[in-house]
Protein backbone atom coordinates (compact mmCIF):
# COMPACT_ATOMS: atom_id res chain seq x y z
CA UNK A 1 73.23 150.31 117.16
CA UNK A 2 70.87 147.33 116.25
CA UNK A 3 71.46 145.06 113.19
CA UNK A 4 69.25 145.39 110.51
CA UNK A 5 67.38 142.17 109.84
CA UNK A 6 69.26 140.21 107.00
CA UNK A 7 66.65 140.44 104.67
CA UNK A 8 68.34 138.70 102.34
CA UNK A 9 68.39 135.48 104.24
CA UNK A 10 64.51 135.78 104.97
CA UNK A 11 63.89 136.34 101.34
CA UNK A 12 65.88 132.88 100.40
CA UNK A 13 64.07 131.16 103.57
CA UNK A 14 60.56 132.08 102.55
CA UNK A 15 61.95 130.21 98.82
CA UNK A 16 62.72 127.18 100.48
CA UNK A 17 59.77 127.02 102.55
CA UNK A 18 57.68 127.77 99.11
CA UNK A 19 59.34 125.47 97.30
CA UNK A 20 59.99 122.61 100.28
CA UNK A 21 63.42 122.43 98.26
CA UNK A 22 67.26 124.06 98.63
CA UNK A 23 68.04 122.89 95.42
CA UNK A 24 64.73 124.25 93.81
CA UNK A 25 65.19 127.81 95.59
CA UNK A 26 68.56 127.75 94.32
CA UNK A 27 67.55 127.00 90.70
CA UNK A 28 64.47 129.71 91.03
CA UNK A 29 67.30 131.99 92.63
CA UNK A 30 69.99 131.59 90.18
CA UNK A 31 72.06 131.17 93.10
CA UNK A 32 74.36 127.98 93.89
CA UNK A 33 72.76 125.57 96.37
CA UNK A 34 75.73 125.68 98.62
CA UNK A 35 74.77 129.95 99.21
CA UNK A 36 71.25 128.90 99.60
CA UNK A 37 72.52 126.28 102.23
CA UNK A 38 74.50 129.02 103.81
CA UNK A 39 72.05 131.35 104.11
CA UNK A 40 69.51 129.45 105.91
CA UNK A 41 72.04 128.69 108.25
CA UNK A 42 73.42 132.01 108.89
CA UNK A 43 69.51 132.98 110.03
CA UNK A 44 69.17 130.04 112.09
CA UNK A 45 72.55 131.17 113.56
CA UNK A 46 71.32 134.71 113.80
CA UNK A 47 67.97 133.37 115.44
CA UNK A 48 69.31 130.39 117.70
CA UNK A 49 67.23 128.22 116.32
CA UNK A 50 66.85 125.42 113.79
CA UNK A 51 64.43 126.07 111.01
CA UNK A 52 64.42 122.69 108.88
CA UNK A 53 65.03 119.22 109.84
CA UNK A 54 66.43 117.90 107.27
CA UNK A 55 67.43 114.60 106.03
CA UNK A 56 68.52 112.93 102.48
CA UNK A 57 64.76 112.39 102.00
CA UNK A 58 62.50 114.91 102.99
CA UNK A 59 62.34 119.00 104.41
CA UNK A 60 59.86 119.91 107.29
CA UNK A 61 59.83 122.72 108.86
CA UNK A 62 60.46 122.80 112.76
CA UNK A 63 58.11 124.81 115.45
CA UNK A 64 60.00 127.56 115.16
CA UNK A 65 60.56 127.14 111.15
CA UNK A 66 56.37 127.42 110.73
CA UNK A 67 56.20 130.69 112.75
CA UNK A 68 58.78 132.10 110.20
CA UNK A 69 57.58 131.06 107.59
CA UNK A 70 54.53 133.72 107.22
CA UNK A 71 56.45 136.48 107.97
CA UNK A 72 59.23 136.12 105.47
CA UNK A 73 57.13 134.68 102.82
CA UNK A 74 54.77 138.28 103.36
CA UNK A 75 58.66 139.98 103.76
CA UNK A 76 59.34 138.21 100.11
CA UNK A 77 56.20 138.75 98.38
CA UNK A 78 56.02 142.76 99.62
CA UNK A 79 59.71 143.03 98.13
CA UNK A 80 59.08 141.68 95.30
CA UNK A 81 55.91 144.29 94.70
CA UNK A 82 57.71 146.54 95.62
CA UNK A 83 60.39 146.25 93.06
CA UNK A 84 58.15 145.18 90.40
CA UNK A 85 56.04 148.76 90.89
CA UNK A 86 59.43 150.38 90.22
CA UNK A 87 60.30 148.94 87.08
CA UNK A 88 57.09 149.12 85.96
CA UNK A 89 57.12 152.99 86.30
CA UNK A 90 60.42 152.99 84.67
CA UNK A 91 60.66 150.27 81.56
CA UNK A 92 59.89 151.01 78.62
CA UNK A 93 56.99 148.41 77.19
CA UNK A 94 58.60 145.15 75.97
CA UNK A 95 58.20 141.35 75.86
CA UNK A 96 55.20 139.52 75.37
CA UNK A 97 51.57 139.70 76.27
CA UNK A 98 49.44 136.75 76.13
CA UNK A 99 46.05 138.31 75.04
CA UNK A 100 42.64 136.13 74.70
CA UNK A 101 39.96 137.46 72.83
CA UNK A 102 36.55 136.12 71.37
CA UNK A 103 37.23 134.82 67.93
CA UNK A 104 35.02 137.14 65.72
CA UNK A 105 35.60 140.01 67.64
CA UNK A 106 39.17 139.39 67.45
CA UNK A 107 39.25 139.12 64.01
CA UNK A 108 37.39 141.63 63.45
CA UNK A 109 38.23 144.35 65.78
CA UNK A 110 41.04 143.76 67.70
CA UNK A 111 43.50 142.27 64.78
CA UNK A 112 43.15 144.97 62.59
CA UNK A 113 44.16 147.35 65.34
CA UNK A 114 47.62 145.71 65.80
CA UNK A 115 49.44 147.18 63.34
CA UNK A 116 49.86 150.56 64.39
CA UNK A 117 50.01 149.07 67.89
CA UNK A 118 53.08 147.36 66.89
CA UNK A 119 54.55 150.47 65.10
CA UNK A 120 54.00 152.37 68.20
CA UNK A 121 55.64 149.83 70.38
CA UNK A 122 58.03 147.86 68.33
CA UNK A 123 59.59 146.11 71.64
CA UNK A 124 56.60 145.06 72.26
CA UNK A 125 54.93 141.19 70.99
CA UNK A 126 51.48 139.46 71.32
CA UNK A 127 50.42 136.60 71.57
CA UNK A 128 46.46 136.49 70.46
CA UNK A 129 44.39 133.88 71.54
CA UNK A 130 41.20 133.37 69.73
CA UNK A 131 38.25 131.64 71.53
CA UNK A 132 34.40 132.50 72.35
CA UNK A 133 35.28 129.83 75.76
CA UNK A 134 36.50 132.07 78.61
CA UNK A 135 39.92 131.10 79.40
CA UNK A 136 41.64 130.32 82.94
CA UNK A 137 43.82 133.67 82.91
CA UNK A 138 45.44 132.85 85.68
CA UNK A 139 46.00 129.23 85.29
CA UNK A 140 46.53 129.32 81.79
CA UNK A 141 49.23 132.23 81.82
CA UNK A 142 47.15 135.35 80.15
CA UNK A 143 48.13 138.54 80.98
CA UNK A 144 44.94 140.11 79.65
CA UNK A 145 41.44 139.25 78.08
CA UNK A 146 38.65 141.20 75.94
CA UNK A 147 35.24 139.85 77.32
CA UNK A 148 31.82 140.56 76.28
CA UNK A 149 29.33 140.12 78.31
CA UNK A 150 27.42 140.80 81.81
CA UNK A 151 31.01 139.97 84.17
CA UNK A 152 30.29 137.82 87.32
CA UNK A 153 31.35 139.19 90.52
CA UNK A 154 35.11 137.79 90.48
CA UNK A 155 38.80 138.62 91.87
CA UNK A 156 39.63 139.69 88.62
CA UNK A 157 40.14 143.52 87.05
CA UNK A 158 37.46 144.63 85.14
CA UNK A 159 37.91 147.79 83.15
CA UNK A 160 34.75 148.53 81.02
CA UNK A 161 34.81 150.01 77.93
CA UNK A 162 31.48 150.72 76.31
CA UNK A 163 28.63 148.77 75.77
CA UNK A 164 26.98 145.87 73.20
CA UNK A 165 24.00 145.50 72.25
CA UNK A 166 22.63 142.17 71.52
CA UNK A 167 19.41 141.64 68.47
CA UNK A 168 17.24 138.60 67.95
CA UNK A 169 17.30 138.78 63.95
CA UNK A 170 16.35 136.62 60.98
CA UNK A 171 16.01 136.48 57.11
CA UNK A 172 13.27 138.05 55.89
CA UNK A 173 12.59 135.17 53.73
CA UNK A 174 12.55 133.07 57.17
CA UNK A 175 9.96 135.65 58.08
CA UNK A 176 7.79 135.34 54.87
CA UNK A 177 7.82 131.52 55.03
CA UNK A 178 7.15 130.62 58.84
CA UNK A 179 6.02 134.24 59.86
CA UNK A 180 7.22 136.55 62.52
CA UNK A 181 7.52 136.31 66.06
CA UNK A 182 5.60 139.17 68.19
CA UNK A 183 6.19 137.78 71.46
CA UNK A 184 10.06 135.94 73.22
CA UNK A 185 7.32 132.53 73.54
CA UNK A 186 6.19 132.69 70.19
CA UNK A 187 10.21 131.14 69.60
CA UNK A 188 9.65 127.96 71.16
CA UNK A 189 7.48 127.34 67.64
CA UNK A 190 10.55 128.73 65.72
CA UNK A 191 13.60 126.89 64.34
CA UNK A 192 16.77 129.23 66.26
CA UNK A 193 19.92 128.93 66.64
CA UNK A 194 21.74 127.95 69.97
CA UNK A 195 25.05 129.42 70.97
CA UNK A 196 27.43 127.37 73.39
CA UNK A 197 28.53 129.98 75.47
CA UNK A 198 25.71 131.96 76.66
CA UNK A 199 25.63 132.64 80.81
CA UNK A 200 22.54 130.62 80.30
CA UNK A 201 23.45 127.61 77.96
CA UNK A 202 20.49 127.46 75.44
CA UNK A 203 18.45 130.24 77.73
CA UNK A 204 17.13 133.37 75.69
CA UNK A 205 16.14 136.04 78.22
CA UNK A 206 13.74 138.91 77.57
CA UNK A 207 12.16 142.21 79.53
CA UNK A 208 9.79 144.27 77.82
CA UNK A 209 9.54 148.65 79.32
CA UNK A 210 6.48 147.30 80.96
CA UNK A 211 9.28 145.32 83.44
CA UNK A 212 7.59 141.75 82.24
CA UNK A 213 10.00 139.10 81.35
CA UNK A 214 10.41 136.01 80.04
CA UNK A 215 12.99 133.57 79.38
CA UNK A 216 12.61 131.40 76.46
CA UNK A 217 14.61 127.94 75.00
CA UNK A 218 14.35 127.90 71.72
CA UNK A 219 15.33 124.60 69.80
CA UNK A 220 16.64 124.01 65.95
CA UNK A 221 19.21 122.13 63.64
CA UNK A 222 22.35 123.92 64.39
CA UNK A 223 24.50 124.66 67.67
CA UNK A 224 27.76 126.55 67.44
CA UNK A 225 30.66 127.53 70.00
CA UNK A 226 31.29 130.68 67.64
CA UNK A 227 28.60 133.34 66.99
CA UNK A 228 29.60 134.23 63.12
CA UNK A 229 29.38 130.29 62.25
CA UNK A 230 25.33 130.48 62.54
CA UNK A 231 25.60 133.64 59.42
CA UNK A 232 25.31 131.22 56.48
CA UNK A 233 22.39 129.44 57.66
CA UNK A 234 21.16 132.51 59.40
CA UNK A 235 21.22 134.14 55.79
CA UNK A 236 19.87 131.58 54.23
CA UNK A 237 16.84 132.30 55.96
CA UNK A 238 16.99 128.56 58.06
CA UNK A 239 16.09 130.28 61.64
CA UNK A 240 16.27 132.82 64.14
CA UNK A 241 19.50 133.71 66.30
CA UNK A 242 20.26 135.63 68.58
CA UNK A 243 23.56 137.49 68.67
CA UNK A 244 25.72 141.08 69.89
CA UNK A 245 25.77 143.63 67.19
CA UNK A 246 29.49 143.18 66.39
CA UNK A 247 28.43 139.62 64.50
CA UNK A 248 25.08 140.65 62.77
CA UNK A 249 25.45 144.64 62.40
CA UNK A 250 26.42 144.58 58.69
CA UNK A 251 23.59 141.97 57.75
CA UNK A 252 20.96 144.32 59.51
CA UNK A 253 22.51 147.37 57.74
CA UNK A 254 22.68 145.58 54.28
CA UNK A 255 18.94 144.18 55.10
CA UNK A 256 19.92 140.89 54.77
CA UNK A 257 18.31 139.97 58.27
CA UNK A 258 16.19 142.01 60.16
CA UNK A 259 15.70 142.98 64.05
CA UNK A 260 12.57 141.61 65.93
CA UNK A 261 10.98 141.77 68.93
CA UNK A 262 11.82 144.74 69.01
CA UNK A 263 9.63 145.56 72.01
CA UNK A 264 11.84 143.16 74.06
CA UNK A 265 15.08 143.70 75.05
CA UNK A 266 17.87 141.19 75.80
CA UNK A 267 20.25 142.13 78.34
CA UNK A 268 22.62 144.06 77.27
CA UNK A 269 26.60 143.21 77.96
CA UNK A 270 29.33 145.26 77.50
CA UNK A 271 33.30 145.19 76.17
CA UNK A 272 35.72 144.61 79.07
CA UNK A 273 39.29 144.11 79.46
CA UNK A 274 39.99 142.10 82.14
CA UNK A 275 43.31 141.57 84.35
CA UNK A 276 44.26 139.18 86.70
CA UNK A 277 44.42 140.39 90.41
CA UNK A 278 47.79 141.55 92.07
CA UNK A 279 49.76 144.22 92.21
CA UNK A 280 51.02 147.09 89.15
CA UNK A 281 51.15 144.93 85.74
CA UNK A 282 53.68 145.15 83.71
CA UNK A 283 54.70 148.44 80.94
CA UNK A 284 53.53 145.89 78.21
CA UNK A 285 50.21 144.74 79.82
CA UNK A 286 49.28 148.63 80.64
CA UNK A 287 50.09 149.84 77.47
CA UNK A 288 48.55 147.32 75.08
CA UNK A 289 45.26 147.66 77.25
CA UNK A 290 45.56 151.44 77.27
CA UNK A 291 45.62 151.10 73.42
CA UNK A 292 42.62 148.98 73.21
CA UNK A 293 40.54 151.11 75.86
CA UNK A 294 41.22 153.82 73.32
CA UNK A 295 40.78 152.54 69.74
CA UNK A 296 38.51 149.96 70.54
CA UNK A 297 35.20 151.82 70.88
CA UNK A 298 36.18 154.47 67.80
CA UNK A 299 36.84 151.39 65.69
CA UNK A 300 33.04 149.55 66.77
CA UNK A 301 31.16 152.73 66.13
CA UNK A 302 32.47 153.66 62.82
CA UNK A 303 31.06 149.97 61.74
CA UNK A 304 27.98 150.24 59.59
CA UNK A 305 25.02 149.97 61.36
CA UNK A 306 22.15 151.71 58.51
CA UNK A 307 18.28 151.17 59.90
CA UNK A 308 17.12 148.57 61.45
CA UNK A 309 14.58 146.96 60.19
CA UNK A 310 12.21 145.66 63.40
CA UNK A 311 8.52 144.90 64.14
């Protein structure tokens, strides 16, 4: 009867060849470097064949070393799936999630949330990151992000969750003073307020139900890389802005801005939560973003919206 490959062997191989280090495979491992020593030799033994030429300086792989390599380093990564699926199924949630969220809409939506998130999953922490800049997931370490807006084409998991709409607003004592805008050119004569991290830096983009559009970049005193800072001066009746409903909803229900243009409409993003790529996440990641996908959209529609105010 055959031998069964020594997987085992392959596995610590494709760590060496990954790390171009026994004593780093050992460390990643938690093995001694003496069995990871052992263990590449028992496969080159097995295989009749040297895989590394080595010396006190450096590791390279040998002809027949490079057309292992592949094969275990697939072998290693497919095991490792393969086990992480399993436990995945069969933990129950805990350790941390690294979470980023846009500021305001973190404060104001998904913070209040955590509470009976954490009640329902006391094993579980977060760690919220609060930014309106799209972070790195992947090289920064998140396990998950809340993302508003029109998602790129990426490698990344999108999971939608309902949409947001986005108002160009201002004070009506703006309006009374410099008068009101009945057309998306009519802002280039405005004072507005830019927003940092808009697909289109600086860009305002407009289609009307007759299909026409127009695109529109309006200048003023004040820039911001956080929607909710441009409120005071917003108020205040200083310009125009331009920002999702989340931000201005309660100052157009209250009446202290109101919606215009209305016969234009922005283009319209939507909540996500986005994942990186790869196999089954952990019981932590799926069930802090099966929470959200839940709660979230209750928690945005009971906010206040009252009429809105438009011409």
């Amino acid at each position: 009867m055959a031998k069964l490959p020594d997987f085992e062997a392959l596995a610590i191989f494709a760590k060496v060849v990954e790390l171009r280090s026994f004593a780093g495979a050992a460390g990643e491992l938690a093995m001694s470097k003496a069995t990871v020593s052992k263990a590449v030799t028992r496969l080159e033994e097995r295989l009749g064949a040297r895989l590394f030429n080595r010396t006190s300086r450096r590791l390279a792989l040998t002809d027949a070393g490079h057309k292992l390599a592949d094969r275990a380093t697939r072998l290693l990564a497919d095991g490792e799936a393969a086990e992480n699926e399993a436990l995945a199924q069969s933990v129950a949630p805990r350790g941390l999630v690294r979470l980023a969220v846009p500021m305001t809409f973190g404060i104001k939506a998904v913070a209040p949330l955590l509470p009976e998130f954490f009640e329902a999953y006391p094993e579980v922490s977060v760690d919220l990151h609060l930014s309106d800049a799209t972070v790195d997931l992947i090289g920064e370490g998140f396990d998950m992000a809340v993302r508003i807006a029109r998602l790129p084409d990426s490698s990344l998991i999108a999971r939608r969750l309902f949409t947001m709409p986005r108002f160009t607003v201002a004070a009506p004592s703006y309006l009374k003073r410099e008068g009101r805008p009945t057309h998306p050119m009519h802002l280039a004569e405005h004072k507005c307020f830019a927003y940092a991290y808009l697909s289109t830096p600086n860009v305002w983009h407009y289609t009307n139900s007759a299909g026409e559009q127009a695109s529109v970049r309006p200048g003023g005193q004040l820039r911001v890389n956080n929607g909710e800072a441009v409120m005071p001066a917003l108020i205040a009746g200083l310009g125009i802005a331009e920002l999702p409903e989340f931000i201005v909803g309660e100052a157009i229900a209250s009446g202290e801005v109101e919606v215009i243009l209305k016969d234009w409409k922005q283009a319209e993003g939507a909540v996500h939560l986005v994942t990186p790529p790869g196999g089954p996440r952990p019981a932590r990641v799926e069930a802090l973003g099966d929470f959200l996908a839940a709660k979230l959209p209750g928690t945005c529609k009971r906010r206040p919206r009252g009429k809105v105010k438009a011409s």
